[in-house]
Protein backbone atom coordinates (compact mmCIF):
# COMPACT_ATOMS: atom_id res chain seq x y z
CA UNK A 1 -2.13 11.32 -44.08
CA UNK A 2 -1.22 7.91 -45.94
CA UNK A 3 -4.14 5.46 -45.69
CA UNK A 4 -2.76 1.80 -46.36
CA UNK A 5 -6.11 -0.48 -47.32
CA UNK A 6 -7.14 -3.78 -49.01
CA UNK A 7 -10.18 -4.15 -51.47
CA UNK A 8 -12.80 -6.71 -49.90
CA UNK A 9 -15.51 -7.26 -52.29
CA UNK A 10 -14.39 -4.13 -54.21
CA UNK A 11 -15.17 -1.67 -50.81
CA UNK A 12 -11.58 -0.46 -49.46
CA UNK A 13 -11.10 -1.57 -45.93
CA UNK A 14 -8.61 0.43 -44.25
CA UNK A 15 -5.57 -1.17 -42.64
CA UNK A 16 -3.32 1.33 -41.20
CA UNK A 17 -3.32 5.52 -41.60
CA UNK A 18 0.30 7.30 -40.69
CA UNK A 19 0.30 11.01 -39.86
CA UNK A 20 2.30 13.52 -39.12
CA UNK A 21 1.83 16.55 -37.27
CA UNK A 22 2.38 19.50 -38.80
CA UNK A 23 1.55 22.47 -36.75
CA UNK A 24 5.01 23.16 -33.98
CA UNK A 25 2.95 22.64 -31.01
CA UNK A 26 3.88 18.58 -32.21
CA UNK A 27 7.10 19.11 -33.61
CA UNK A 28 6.56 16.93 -36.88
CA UNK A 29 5.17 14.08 -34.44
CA UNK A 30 4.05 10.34 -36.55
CA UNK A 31 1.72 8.74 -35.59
CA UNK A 32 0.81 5.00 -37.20
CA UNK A 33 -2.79 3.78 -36.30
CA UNK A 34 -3.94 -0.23 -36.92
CA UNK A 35 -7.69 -0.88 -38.09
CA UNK A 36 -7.00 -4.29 -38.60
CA UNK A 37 -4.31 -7.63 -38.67
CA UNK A 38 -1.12 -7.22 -41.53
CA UNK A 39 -0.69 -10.37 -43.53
CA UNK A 40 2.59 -11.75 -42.79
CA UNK A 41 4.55 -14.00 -45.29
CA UNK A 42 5.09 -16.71 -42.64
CA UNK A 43 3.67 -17.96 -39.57
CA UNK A 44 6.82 -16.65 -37.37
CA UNK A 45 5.10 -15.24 -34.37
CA UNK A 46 8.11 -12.46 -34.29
CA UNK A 47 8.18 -11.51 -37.76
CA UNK A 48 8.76 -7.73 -38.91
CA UNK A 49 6.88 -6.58 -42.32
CA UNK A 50 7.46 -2.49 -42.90
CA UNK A 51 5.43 -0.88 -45.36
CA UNK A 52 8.39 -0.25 -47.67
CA UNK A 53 10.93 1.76 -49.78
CA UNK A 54 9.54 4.66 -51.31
CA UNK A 55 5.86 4.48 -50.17
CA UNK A 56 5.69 7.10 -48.03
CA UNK A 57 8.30 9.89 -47.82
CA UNK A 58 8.50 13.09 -45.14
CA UNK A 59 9.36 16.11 -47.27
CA UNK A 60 10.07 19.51 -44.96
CA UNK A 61 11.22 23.11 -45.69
CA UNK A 62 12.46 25.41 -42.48
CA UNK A 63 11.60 29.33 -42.72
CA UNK A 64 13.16 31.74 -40.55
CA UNK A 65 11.77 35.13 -38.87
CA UNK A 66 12.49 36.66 -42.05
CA UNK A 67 10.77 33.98 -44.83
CA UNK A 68 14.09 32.88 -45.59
CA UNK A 69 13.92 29.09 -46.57
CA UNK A 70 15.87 26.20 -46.57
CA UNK A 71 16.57 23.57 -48.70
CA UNK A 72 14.02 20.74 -49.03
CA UNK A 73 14.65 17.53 -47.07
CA UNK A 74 12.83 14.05 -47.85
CA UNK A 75 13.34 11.54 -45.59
CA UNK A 76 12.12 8.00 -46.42
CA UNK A 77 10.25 6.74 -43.84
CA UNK A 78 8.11 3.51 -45.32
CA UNK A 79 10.97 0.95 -43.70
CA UNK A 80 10.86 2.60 -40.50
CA UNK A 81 7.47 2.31 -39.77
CA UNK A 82 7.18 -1.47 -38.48
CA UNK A 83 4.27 -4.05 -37.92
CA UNK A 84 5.35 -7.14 -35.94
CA UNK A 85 3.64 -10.44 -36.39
CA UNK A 86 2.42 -10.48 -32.34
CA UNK A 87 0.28 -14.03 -32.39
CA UNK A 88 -2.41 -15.16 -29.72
CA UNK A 89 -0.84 -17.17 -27.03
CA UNK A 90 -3.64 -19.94 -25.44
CA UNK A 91 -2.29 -21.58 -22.47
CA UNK A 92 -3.73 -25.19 -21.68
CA UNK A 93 -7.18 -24.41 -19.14
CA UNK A 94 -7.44 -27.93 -17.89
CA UNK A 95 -6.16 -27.15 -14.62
CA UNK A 96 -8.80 -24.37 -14.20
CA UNK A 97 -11.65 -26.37 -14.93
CA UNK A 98 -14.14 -27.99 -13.25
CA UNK A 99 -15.73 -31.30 -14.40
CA UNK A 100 -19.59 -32.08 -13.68
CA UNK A 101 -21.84 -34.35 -14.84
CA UNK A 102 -24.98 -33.17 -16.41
CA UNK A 103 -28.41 -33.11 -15.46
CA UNK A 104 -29.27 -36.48 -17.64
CA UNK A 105 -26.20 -38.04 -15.86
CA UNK A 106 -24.51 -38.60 -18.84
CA UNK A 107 -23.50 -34.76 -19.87
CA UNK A 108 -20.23 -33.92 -19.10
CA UNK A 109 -19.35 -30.09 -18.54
CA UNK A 110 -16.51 -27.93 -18.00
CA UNK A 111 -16.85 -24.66 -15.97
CA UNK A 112 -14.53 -22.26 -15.41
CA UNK A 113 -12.40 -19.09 -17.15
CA UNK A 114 -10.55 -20.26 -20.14
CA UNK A 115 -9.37 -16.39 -21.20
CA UNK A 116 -8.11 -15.08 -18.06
CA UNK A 117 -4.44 -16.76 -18.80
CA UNK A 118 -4.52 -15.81 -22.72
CA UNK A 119 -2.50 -13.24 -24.36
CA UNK A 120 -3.83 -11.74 -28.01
């Protein structure tokens, strides 16, 4: 397993962990897990960040029936494994609200479900 992290107050904080299955029930199967957000360089909503050239490479050796081996293979798969910049969307509530005054009389409220329409 690769384990990508960040230090917070010197205690590592894991980001992301990528693993690959070994065993042939899972032919060789990745799989990329998210702890928490990836800092993009810009506020772009759609924006791709990979984790990068030469930071995490497959290596793998076939063996026959016989222990005959192949040649080693690395593949590089840091730019392949993607995190898109996927931002909150908050749609305006104000026509699922409900005004009311408050008990006082002077206390406006607002009642009603202001996450139902959100996307994050």
């Amino acid at each position: 397993a690769a384990v990508g992290y960040i230090l917070i107050g010197g205690v590592q904080t894991n980001v992301f962990k990528v693993t690959v299955a070994g065993d042939a029930a899972n032919n060789g199967q990745l799989t990329v897990e998210q702890f928490r957000a990836v800092v993009h360089p810009t506020n772009d909503p759609h924006e791709i960040v990979n984790i990068g050239s030469g930071v995490i490479q497959l290596t793998a050796q076939a063996k026959d029936g016989d222990g005959d081996r192949s040649n080693v293979a690395t593949y590089d798969i840091g730019r392949q494994i993607n995190f898109q910049d996927t931002g909150p969307v908050a749609a305006d509530d104000a026509r699922n609200l409900t005004a009311t005054v408050g008990a006082t009389g002077t206390t406006s409220h607002a009642i009603g479900n202001v996450l139902s329409n959100d996307a994050y």
